[in-house]
Protein backbone atom coordinates (compact mmCIF):
# COMPACT_ATOMS: atom_id res chain seq x y z
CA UNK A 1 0.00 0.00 0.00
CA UNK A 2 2.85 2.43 0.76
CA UNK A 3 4.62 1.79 -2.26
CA UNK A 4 1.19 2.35 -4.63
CA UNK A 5 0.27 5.31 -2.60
CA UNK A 6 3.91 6.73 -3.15
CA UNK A 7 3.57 5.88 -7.07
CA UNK A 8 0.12 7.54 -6.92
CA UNK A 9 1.73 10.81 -5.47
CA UNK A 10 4.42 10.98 -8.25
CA UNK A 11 1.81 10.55 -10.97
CA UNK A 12 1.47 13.50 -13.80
CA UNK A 13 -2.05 14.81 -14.91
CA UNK A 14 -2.02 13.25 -18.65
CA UNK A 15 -3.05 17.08 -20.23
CA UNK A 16 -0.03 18.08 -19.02
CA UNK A 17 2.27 15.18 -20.74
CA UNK A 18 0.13 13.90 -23.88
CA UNK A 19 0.01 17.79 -25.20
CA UNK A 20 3.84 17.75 -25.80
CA UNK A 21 3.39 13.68 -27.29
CA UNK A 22 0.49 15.24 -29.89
CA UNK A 23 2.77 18.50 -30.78
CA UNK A 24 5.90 16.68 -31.68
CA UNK A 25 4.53 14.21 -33.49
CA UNK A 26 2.67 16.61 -35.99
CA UNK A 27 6.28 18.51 -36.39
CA UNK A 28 7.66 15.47 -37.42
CA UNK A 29 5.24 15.32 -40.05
CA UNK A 30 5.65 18.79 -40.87
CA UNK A 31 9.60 18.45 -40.74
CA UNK A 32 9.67 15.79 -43.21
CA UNK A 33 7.48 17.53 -45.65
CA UNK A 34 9.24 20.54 -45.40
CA UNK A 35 12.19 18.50 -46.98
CA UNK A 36 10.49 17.75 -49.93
CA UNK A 37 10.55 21.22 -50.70
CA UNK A 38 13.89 22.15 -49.97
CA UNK A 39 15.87 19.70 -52.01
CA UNK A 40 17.87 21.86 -54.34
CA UNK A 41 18.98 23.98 -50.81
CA UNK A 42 20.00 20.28 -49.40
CA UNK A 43 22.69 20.80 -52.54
CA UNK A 44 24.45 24.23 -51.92
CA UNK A 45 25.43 26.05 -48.58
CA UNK A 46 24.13 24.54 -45.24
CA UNK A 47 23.28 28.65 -44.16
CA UNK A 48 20.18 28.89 -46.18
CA UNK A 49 16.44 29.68 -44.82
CA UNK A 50 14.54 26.82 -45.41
CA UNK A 51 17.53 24.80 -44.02
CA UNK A 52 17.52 26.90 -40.81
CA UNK A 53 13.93 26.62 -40.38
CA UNK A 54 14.49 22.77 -40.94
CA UNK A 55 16.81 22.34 -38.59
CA UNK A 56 14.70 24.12 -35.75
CA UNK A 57 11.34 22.54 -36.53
CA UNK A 58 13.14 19.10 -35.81
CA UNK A 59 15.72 20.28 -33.04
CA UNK A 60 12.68 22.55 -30.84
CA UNK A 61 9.72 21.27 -32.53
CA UNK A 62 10.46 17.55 -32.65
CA UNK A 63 12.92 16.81 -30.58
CA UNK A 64 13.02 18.97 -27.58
CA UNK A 65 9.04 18.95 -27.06
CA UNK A 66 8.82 15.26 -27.48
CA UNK A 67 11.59 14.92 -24.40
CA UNK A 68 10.41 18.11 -22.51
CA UNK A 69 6.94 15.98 -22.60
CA UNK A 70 8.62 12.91 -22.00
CA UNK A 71 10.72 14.77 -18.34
CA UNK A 72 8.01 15.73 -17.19
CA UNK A 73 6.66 12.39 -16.92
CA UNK A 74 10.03 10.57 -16.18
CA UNK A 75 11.70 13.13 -13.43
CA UNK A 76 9.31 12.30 -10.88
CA UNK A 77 10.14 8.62 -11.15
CA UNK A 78 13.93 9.38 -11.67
CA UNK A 79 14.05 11.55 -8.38
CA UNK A 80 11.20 9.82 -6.42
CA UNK A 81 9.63 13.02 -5.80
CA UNK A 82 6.31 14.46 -7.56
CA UNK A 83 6.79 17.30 -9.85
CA UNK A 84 5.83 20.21 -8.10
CA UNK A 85 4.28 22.39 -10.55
CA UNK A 86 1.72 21.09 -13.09
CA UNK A 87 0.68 24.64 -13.88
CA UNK A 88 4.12 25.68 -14.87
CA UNK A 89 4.71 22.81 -17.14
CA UNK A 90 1.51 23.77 -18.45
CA UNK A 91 2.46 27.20 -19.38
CA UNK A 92 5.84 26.09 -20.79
CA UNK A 93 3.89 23.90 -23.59
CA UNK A 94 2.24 27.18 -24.37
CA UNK A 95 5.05 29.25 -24.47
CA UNK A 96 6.76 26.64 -26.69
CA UNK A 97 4.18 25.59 -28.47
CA UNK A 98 3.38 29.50 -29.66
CA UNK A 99 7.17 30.56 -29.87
CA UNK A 100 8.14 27.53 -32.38
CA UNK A 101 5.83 28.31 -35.13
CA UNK A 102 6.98 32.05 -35.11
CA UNK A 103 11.12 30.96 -35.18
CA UNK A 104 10.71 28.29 -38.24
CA UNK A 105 8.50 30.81 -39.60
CA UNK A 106 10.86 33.93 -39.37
CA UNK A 107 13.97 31.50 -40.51
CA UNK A 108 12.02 30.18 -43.53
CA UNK A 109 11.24 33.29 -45.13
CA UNK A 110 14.23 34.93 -43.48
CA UNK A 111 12.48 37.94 -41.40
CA UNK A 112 14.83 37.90 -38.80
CA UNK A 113 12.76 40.64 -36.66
CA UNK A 114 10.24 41.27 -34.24
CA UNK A 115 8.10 37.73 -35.11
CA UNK A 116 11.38 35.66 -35.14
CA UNK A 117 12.44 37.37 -32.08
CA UNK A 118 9.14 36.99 -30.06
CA UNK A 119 9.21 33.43 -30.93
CA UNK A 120 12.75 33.27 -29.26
CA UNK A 121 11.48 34.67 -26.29
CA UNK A 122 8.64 32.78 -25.61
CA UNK A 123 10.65 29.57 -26.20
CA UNK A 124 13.43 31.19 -23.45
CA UNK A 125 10.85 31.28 -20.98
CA UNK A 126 9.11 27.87 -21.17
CA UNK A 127 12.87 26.79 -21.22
CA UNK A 128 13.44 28.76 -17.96
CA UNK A 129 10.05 27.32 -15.96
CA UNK A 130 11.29 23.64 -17.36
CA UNK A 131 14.59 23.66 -15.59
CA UNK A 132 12.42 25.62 -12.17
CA UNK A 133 10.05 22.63 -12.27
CA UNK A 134 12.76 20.18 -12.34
CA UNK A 135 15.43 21.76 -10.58
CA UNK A 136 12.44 22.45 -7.55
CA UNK A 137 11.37 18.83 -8.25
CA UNK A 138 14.47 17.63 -7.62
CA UNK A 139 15.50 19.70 -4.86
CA UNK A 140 12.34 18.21 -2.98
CA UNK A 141 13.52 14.72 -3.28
CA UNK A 142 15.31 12.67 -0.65
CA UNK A 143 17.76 10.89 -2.76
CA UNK A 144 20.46 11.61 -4.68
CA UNK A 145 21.09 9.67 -8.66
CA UNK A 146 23.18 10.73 -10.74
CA UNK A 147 20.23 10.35 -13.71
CA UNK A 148 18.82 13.37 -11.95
CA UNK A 149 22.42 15.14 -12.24
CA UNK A 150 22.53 14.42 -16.26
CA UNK A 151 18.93 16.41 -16.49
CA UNK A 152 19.71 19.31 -14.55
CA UNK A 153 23.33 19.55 -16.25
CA UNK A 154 21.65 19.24 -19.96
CA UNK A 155 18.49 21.84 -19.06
CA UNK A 156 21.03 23.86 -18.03
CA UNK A 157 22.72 23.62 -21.70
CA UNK A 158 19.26 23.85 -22.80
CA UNK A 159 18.91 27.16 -21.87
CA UNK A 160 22.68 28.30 -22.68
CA UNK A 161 21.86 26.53 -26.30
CA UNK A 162 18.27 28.95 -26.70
CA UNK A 163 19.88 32.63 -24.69
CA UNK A 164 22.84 32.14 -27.23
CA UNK A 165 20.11 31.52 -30.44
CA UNK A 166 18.54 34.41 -29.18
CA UNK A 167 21.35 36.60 -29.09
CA UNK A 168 22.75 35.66 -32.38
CA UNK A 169 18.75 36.31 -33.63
CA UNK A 170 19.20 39.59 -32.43
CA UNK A 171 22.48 40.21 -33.92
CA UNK A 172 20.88 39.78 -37.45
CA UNK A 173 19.94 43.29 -36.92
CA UNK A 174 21.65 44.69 -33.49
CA UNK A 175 25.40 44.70 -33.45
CA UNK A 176 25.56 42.74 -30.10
CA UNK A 177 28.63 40.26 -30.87
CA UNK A 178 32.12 41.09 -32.31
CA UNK A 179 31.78 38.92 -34.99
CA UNK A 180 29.00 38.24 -37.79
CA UNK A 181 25.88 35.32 -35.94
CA UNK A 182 27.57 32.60 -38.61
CA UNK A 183 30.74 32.37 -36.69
CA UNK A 184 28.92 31.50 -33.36
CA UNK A 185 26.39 29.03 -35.36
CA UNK A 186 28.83 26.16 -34.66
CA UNK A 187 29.09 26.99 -30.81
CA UNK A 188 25.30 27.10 -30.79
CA UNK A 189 24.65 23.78 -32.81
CA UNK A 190 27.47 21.92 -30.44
CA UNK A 191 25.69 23.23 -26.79
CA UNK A 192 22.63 21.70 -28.48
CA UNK A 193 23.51 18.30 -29.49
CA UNK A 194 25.91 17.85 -27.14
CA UNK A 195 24.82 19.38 -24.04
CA UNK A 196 21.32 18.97 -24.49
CA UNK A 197 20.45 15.90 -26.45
CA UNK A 198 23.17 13.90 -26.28
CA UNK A 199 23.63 14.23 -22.00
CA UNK A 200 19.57 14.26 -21.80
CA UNK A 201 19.62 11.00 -24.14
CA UNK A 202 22.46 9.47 -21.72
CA UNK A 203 20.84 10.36 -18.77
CA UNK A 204 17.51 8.92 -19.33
CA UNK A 205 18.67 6.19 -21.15
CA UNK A 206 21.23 4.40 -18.61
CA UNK A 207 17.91 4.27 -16.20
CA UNK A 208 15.10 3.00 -18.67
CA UNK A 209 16.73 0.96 -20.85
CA UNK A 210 17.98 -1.15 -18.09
CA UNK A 211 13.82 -0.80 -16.68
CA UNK A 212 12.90 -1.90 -19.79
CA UNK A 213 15.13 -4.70 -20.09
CA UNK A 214 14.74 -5.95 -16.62
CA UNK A 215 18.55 -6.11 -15.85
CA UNK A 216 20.60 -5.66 -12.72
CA UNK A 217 22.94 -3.92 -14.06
CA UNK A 218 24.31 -0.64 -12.52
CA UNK A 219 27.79 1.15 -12.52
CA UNK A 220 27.29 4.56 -11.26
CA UNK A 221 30.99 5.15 -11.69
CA UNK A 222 31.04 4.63 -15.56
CA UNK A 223 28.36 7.06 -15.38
CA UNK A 224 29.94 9.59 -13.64
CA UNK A 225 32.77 9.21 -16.27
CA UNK A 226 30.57 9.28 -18.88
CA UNK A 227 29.25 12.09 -17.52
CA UNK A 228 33.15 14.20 -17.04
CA UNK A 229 34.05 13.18 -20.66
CA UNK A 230 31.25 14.40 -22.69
CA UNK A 231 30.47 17.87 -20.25
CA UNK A 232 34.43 18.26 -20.44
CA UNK A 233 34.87 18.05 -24.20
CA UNK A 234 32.01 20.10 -24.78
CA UNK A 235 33.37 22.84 -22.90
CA UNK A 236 36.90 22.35 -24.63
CA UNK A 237 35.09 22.48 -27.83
CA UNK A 238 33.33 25.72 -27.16
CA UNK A 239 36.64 27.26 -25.78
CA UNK A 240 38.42 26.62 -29.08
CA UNK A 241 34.84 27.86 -31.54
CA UNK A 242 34.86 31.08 -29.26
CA UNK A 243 38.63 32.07 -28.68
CA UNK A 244 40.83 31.83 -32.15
CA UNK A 245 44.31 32.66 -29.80
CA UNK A 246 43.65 29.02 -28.12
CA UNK A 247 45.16 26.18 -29.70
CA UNK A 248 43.35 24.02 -31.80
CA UNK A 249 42.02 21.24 -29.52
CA UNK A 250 38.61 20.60 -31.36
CA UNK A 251 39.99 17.12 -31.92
CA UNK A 252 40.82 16.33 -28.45
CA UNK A 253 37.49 17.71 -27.57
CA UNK A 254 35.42 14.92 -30.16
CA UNK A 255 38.01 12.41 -28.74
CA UNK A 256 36.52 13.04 -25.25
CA UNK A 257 33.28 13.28 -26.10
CA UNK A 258 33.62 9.85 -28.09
CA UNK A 259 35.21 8.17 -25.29
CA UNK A 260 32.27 9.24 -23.25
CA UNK A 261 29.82 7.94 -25.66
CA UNK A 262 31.84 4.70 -25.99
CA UNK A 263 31.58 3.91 -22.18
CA UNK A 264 27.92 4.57 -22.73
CA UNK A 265 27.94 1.82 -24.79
CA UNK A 266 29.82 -0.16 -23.15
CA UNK A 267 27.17 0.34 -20.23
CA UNK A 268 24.32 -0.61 -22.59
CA UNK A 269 25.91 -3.66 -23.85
CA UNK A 270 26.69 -4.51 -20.40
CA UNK A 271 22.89 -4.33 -19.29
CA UNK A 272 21.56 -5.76 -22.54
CA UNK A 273 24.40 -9.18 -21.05
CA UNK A 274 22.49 -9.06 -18.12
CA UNK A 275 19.10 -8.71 -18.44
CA UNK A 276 16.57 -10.72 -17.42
CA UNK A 277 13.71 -10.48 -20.15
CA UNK A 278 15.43 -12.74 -22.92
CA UNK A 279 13.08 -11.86 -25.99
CA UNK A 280 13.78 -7.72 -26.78
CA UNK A 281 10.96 -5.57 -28.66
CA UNK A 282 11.79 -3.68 -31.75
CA UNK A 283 11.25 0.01 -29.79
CA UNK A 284 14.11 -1.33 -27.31
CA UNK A 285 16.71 -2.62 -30.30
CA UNK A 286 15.75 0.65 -32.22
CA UNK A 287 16.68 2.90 -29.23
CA UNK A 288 19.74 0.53 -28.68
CA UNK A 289 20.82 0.55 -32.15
CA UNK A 290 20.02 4.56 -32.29
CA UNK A 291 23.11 5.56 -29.72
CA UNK A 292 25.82 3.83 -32.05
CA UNK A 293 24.18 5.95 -34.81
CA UNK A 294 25.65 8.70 -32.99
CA UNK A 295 28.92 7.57 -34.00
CA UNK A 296 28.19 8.71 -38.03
CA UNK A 297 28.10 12.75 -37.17
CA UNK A 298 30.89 12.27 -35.28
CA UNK A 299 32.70 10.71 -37.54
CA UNK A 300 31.73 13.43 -40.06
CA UNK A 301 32.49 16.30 -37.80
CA UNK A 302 36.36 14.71 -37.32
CA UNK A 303 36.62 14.44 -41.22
CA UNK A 304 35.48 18.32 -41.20
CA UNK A 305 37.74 19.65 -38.80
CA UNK A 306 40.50 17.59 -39.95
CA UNK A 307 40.53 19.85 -43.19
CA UNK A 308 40.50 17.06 -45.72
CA UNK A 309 40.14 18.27 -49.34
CA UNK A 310 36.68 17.05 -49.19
CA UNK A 311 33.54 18.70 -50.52
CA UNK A 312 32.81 20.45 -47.56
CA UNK A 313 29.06 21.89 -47.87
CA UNK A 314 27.48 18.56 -48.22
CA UNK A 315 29.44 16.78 -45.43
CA UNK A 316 27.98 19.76 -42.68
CA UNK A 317 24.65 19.09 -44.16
CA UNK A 318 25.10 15.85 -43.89
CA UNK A 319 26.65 16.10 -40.11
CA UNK A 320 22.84 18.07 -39.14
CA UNK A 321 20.81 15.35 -41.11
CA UNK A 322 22.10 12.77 -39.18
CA UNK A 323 21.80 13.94 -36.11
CA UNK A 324 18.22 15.19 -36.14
CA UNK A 325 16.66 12.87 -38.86
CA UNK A 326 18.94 9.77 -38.37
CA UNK A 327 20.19 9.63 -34.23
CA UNK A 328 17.86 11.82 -32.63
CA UNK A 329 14.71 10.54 -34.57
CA UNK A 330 15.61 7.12 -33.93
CA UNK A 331 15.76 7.53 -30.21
CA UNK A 332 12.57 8.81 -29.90
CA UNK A 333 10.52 6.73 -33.10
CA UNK A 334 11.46 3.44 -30.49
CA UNK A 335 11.05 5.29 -27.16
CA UNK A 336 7.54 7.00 -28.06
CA UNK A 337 5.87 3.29 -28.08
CA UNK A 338 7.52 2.22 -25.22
CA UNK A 339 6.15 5.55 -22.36
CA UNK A 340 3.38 6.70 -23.94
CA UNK A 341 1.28 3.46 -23.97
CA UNK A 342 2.70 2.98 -20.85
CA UNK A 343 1.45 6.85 -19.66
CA UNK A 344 -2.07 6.00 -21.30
CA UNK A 345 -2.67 2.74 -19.81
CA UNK A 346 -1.71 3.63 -15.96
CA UNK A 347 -4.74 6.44 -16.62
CA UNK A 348 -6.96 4.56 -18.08
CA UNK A 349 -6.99 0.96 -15.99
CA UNK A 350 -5.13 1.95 -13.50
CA UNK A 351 -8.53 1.66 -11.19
CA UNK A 352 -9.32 -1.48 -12.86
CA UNK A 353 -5.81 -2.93 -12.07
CA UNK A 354 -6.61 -6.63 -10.64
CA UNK A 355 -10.30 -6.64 -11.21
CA UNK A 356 -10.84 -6.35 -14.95
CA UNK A 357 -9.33 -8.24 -17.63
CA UNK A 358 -7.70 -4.98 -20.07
CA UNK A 359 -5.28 -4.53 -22.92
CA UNK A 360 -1.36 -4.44 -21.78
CA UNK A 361 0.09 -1.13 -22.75
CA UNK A 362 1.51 -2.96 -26.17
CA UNK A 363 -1.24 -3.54 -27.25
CA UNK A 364 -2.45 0.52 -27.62
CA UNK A 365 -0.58 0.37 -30.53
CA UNK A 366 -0.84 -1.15 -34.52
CA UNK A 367 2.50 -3.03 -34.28
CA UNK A 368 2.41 -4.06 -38.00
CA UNK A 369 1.88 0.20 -38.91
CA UNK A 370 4.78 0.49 -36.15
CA UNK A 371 7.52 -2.20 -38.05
CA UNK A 372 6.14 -0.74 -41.67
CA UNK A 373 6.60 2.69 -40.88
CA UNK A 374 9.90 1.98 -39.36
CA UNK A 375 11.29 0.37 -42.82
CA UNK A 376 10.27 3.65 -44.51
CA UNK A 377 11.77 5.90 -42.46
CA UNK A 378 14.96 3.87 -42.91
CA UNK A 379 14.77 3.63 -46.26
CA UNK A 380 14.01 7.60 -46.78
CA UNK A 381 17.21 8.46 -44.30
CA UNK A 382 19.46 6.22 -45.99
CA UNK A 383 18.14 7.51 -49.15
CA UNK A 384 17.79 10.95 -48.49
CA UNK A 385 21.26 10.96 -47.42
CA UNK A 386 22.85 9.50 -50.29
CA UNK A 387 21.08 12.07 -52.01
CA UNK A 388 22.78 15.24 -49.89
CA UNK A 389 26.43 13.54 -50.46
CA UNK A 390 25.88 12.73 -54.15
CA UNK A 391 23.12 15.27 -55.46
CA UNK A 392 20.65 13.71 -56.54
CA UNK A 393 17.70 15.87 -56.82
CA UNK A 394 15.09 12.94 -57.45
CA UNK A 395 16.35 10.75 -54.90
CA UNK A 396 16.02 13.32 -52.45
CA UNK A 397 12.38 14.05 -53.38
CA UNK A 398 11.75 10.16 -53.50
CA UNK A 399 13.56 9.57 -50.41
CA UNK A 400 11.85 12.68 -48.36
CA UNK A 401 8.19 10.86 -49.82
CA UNK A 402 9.13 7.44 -47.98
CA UNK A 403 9.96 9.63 -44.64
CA UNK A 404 6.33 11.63 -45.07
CA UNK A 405 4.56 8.37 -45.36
CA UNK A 406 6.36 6.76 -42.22
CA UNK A 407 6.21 9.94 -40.07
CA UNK A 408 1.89 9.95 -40.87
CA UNK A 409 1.57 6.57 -39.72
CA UNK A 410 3.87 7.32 -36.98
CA UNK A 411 1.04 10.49 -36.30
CA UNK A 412 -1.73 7.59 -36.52
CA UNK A 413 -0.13 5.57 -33.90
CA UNK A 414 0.64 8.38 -31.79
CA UNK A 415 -3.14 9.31 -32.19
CA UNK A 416 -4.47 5.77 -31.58
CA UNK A 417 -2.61 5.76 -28.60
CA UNK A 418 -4.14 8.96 -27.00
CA UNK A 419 -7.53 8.70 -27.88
CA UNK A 420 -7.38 4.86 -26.64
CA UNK A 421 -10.44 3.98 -24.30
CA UNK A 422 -11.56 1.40 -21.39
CA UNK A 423 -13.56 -1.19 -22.86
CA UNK A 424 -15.99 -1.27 -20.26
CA UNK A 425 -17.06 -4.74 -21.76
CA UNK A 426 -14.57 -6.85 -20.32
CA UNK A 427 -15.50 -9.49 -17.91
CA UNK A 428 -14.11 -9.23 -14.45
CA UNK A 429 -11.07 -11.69 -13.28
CA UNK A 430 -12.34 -14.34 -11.67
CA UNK A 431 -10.73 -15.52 -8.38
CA UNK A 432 -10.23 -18.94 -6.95
């Protein structure tokens, strides 16, 4: 009873989680049919409009809604503490939500004032009462993991990632910096994917991927590594992008940051060795299979920096594909079927629990629309990127079809999912 009443206490009110679910899903779709239009920009300069609004429909609309929904759900059960403000996560999916549309919008047709900037500032603030919710969250609970450490450290980069896009907005048309807003872009993209994503991704992942394997693994020490490596190389990196006179360490800096991603697989691998539950779904192996994609930007941004007489355009664009369409995506296309069902179904039988005979939180889902739109989405990255490094201009439109098909039935799923209700006709369990 004390353990159910304590799970009961650190439940979330579902309109304050499924909102964020619903919102990145459509920008996903919306993402992915924006490509189709930009294909002869995926073939020149990466610092184009429709590029930049690209990249922040997936980064802010996509990605950092779907795991901003996603914390607010998971922190309570990471920190064993309730989170202490429904109201302000509430108000930080509006102030998101609003701000998004009006930054793509400003990028895409490249009116870098007053609508862009409004849209920068509304997404600053539901940025600020995240990291208040969870940092108060966290500050209310009695124990101490160092999951809870990787969250606060990446909403922290979070917010340095959106202040600094905000600043180089407003350099557009204020002479703020010392230097033109492309020079800082890099620093910008690297606080995002690294600090953000990639720590957020780490964070999470070494505690439910273990959960949803069943396995007794745990080395809090690798972790904290894990943790030094990547924060440390992604402060040497941003050192080097912001002060010319330092030497040129970038190299070290992807070194560390590899080496911290390597021990997170090794971690992984350790607690897929020792799990329990034998037979492993397709969300889990996608989500597995989705950190080692990590290593393909890397190894991009290495052949970059290196200064290789490479075609350089295409292998930046190429760098930001992958990581938002290929690693990111894939992280979240095999964790959304794995928490959301799970959020659903706790609301929806969790009174019924031991008295009814109900649906397990698998089955909320089409599997067979799941594993189909999962081959097309491969196909279209795969695609799609062969396309960027060999300019292809019908490959990319053919490619960017087979990712619009996949992403609406990953909208239908997402839909079925939410809108899922009790069948009030099952027949109670019967007891001996």
């Amino acid at each position: 009873m004390e353990t159910r009443s304590r799970a009961e206490s650190q439940e979330v009110p579902l309109d304050v989680v499924v909102p964020f679910y619903l919102y990145a899903a459509v920008f996903l779709l919306i993402s992915c049919m924006m490509l189709i239009f930009a294909t002869e920009s995926f073939q020149g300069h990466h610092f184009q409009p429709d590029l930049l609004a690209i990249t922040h429909a997936m980064a802010l609309g996509w990605g950092t809604m779907m795991i901003l929904g996603a914390s607010y759900q998971l922190a309570p059960v990471l920190v064993e503490s309730r989170l202490q403000s429904p109201l302000l996560a509430r108000v930080s999916f509006v102030l998101a939500g609003l701000g998004i549309p009006f930054l793509v919008y400003g990028f895409y047709s490249f009116h870098l004032g007053w609508v862009s900037q409004v849209g920068a500032v509304a997404i600053n603030l539901a940025v600020i009462f995240y990291i208040i919710n969870l940092a108060w969250s966290v500050a209310k609970s009695k124990t101490e993991n160092i999951h809870a450490i990787f969250m606060v450290t990446a909403s922290c980069w979070l917010l340095v990632t959106t202040l600094l896009g905000l600043v180089l907005l407003l350099n557009f048309t204020i002479d703020l910096l010392p230097q033109d807003s492309l020079h800082y872009l890099s620093t910008h993209a690297h606080s995002g994917i690294v600090g953000w994503f990639l720590l957020l991704v780490i964070g999470v992942g070494s505690r439910l991927i273990p959960m949803f394997l069943i396995s007794k693994y745990t080395n809090e020490g690798l972790l904290w590594a894990v943790y030094i490596l990547v924060n440390l190389g992604l402060l040497l990196l941003m050192a080097v992008e912001l002060n010319p006179a330092l030497p040129d360490l970038r190299f070290l800096s992807l070194i560390l940051i590899g080496g911290g991603i390597g021990l997170f697989l090794y971690y992984l691998i350790k607690a897929h060795q020792q799990r329990i539950r034998r037979k492993v779904d397709e969300q889990i192996k996608l989500s597995l299979a989705s950190v080692g994609m990590f290593v393909i930007p890397l190894i991009i941004l290495c052949v970059v920096i290196t200064g290789i007489e490479i075609p350089r355009p295409e292998l930046v664009i190429a760098y930001g594909f992958c990581v938002f369409f290929g690693w990111l995506t894939a992280i979240i296309l095999g964790m959304t079927f794995k928490t959301l069902p799970f959020i659903v179904w706790s609301k929806v039988y969790r009174h019924q629990s031991g008295k009814y005979r109900h649906p397990d939180p698998k089955d909320l889902f089409d599997h067979h629309i799941y594993r189909f739109g999962m081959v097309l989405y491969i196909l279209g990255f795969i695609g799609f990127l062969l396309g960027i490094l060999i300019k292809i201009e019908f490959l990319l439109i053919f490619s960017a079809a087979l990712m619009i098909l996949s992403s609406i039935l990953y909208v239908w799923n997402v839909l079925k999912v939410v809108f899922h209700k009790a069948k009030h006709h099952d027949k109670p369990i019967r007891t001996q």
